[in-house]
C-alpha atoms as a PDB file:
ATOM      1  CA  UNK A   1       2.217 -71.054-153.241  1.00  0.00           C
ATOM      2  CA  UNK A   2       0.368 -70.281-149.788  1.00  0.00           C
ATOM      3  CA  UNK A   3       2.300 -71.008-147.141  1.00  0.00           C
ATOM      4  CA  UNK A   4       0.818 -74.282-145.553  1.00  0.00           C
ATOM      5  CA  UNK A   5       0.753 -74.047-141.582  1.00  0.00           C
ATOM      6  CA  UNK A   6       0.803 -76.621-139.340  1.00  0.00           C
ATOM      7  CA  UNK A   7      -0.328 -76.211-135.245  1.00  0.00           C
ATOM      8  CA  UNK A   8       0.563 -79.205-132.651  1.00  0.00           C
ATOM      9  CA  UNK A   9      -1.856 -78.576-130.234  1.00  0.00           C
ATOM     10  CA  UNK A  10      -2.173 -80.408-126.986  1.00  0.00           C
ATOM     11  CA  UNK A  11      -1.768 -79.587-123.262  1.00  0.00           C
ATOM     12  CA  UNK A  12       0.758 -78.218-121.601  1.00  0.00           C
ATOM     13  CA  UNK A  13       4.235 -80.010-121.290  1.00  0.00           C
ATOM     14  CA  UNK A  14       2.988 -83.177-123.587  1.00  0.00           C
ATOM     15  CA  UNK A  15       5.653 -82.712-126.137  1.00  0.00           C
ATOM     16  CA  UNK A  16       4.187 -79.986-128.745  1.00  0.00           C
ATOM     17  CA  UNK A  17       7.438 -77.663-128.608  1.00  0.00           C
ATOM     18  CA  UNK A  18       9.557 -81.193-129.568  1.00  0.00           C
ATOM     19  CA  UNK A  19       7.644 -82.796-131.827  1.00  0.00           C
ATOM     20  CA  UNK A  20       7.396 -79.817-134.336  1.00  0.00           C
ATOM     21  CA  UNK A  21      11.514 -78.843-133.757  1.00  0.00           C
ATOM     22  CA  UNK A  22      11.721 -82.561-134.879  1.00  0.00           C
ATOM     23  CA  UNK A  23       9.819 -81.942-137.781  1.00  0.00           C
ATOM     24  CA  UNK A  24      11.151 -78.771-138.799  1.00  0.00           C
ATOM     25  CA  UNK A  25      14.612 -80.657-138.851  1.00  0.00           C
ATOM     26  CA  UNK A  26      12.983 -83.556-141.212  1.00  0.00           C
ATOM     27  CA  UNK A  27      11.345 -80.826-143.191  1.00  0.00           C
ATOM     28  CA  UNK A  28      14.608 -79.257-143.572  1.00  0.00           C
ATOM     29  CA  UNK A  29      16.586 -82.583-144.108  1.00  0.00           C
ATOM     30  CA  UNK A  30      13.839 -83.117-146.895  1.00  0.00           C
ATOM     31  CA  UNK A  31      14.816 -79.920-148.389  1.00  0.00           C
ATOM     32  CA  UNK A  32      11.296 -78.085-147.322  1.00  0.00           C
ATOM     33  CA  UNK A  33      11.129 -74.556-147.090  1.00  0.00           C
ATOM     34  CA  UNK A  34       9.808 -74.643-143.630  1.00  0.00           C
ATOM     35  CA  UNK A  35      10.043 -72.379-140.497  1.00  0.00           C
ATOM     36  CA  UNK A  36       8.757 -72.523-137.099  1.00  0.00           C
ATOM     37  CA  UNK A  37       7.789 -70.239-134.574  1.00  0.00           C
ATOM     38  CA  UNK A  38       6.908 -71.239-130.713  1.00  0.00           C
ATOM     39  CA  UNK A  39       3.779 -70.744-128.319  1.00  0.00           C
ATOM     40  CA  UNK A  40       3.645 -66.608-127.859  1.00  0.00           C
ATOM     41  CA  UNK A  41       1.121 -67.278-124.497  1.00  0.00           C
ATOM     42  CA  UNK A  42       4.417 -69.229-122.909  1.00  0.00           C
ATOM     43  CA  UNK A  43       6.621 -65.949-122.846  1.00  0.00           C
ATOM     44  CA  UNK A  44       4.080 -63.709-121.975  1.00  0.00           C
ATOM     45  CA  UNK A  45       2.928 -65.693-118.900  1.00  0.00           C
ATOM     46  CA  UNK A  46       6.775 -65.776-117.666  1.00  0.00           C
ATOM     47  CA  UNK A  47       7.146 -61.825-118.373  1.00  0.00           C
ATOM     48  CA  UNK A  48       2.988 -60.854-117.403  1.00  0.00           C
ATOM     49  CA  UNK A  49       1.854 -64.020-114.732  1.00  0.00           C
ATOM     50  CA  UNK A  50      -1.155 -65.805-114.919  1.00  0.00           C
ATOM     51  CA  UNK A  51      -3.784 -64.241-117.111  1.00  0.00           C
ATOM     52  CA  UNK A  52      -6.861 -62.602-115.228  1.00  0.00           C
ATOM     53  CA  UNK A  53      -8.442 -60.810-117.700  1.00  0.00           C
ATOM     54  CA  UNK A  54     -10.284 -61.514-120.731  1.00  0.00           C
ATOM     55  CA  UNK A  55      -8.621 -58.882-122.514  1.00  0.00           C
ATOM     56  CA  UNK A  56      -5.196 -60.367-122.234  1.00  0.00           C
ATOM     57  CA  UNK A  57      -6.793 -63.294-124.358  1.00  0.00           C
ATOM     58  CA  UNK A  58      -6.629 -60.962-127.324  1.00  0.00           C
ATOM     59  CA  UNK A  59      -3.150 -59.569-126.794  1.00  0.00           C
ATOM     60  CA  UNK A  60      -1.926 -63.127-126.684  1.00  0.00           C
ATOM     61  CA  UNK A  61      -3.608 -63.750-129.789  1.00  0.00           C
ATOM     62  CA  UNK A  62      -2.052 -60.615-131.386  1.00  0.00           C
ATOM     63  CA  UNK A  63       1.610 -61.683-130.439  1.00  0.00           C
ATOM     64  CA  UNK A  64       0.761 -65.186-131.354  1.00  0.00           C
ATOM     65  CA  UNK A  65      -0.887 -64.024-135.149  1.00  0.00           C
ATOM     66  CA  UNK A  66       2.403 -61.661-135.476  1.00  0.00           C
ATOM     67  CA  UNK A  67       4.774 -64.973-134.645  1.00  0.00           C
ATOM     68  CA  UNK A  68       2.501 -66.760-137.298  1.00  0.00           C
ATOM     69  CA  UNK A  69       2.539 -63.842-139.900  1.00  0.00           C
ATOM     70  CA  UNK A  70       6.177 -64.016-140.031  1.00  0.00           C
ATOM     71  CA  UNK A  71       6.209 -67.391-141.367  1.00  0.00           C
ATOM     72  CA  UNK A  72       4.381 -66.026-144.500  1.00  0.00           C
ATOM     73  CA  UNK A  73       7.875 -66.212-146.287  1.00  0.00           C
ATOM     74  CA  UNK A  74       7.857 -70.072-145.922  1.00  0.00           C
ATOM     75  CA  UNK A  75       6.056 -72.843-147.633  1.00  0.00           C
ATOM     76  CA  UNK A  76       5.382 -74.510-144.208  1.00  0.00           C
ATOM     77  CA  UNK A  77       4.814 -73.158-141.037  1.00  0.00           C
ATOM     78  CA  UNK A  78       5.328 -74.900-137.977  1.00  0.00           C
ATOM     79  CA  UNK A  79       4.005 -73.690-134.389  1.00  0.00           C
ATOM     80  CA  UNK A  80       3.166 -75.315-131.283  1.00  0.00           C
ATOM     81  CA  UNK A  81       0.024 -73.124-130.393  1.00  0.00           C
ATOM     82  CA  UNK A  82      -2.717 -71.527-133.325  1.00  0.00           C
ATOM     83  CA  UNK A  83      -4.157 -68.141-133.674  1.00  0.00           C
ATOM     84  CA  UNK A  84      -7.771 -69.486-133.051  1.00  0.00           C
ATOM     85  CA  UNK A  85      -6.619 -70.770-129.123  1.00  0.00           C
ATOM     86  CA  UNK A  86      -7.290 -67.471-127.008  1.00  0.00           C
ATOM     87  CA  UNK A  87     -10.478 -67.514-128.585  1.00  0.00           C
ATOM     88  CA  UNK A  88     -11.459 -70.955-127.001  1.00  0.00           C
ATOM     89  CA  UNK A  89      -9.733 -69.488-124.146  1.00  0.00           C
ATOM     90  CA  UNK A  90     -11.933 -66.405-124.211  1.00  0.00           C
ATOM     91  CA  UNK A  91     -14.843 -68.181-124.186  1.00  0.00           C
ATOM     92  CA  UNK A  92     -13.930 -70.559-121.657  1.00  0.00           C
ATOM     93  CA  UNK A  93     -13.297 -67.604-119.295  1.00  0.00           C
ATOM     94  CA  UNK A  94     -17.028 -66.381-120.205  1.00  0.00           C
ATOM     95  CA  UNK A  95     -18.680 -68.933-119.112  1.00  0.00           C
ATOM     96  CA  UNK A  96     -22.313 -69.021-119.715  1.00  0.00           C
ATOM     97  CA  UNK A  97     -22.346 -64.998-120.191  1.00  0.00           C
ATOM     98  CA  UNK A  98     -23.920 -63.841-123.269  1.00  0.00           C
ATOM     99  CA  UNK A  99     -21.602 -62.474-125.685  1.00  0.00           C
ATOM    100  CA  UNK A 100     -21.299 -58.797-126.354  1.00  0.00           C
ATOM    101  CA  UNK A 101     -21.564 -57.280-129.973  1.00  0.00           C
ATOM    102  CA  UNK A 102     -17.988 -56.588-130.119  1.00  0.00           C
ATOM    103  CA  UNK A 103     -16.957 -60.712-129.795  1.00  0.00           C
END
């Protein structure tokens, strides 16, 4: 079976990090093989600082995939944040700029 993931997204300090350690422990109690993993951009921005470069948008989203690729042993994964977020991020930071051929 492929491991079904599951992303709380929402903005910052509105509960995400709680409500999916709540439901890991139901999944659990219910005797799912679940695992969770938390928001990657959270410890970078304590060890890095605020992100000024579009770039770092991708290295987030390489330590968040790697967080998510370890749940591949699970049949649910649980995360507070989703691969697909420095992206809208990215292009946020853009602006109206025309994208390059590398995006």
């Amino acid at each position: 079976m492929a491991t079904k993931r599951i992303a709380v997204l929402g903005g910052p300090r509105c509960g995400k990090t709680t409500l999916i350690q709540h439901l890991y422990v139901e999944m659990k109690i219910a005797g799912l093989n679940a695992g969770y993993a938390l928001e990657y951009s959270t410890e970078y921005l304590k060890d890095k600082g605020m992100i000024e470069y579009i770039s770092e948008q991708y290295g987030i989203y390489l330590g968040q995939k790697k967080l998510e690729d370890e749940l591949s042993v699970f049949d649910y994964a649980l995360t507070d944040y989703a691969t697909f977020v420095p992206y809208i991020y990215g292009r946020f930071m853009l602006g109206n700029k025309e994208r390059t051929k590398k995006e």
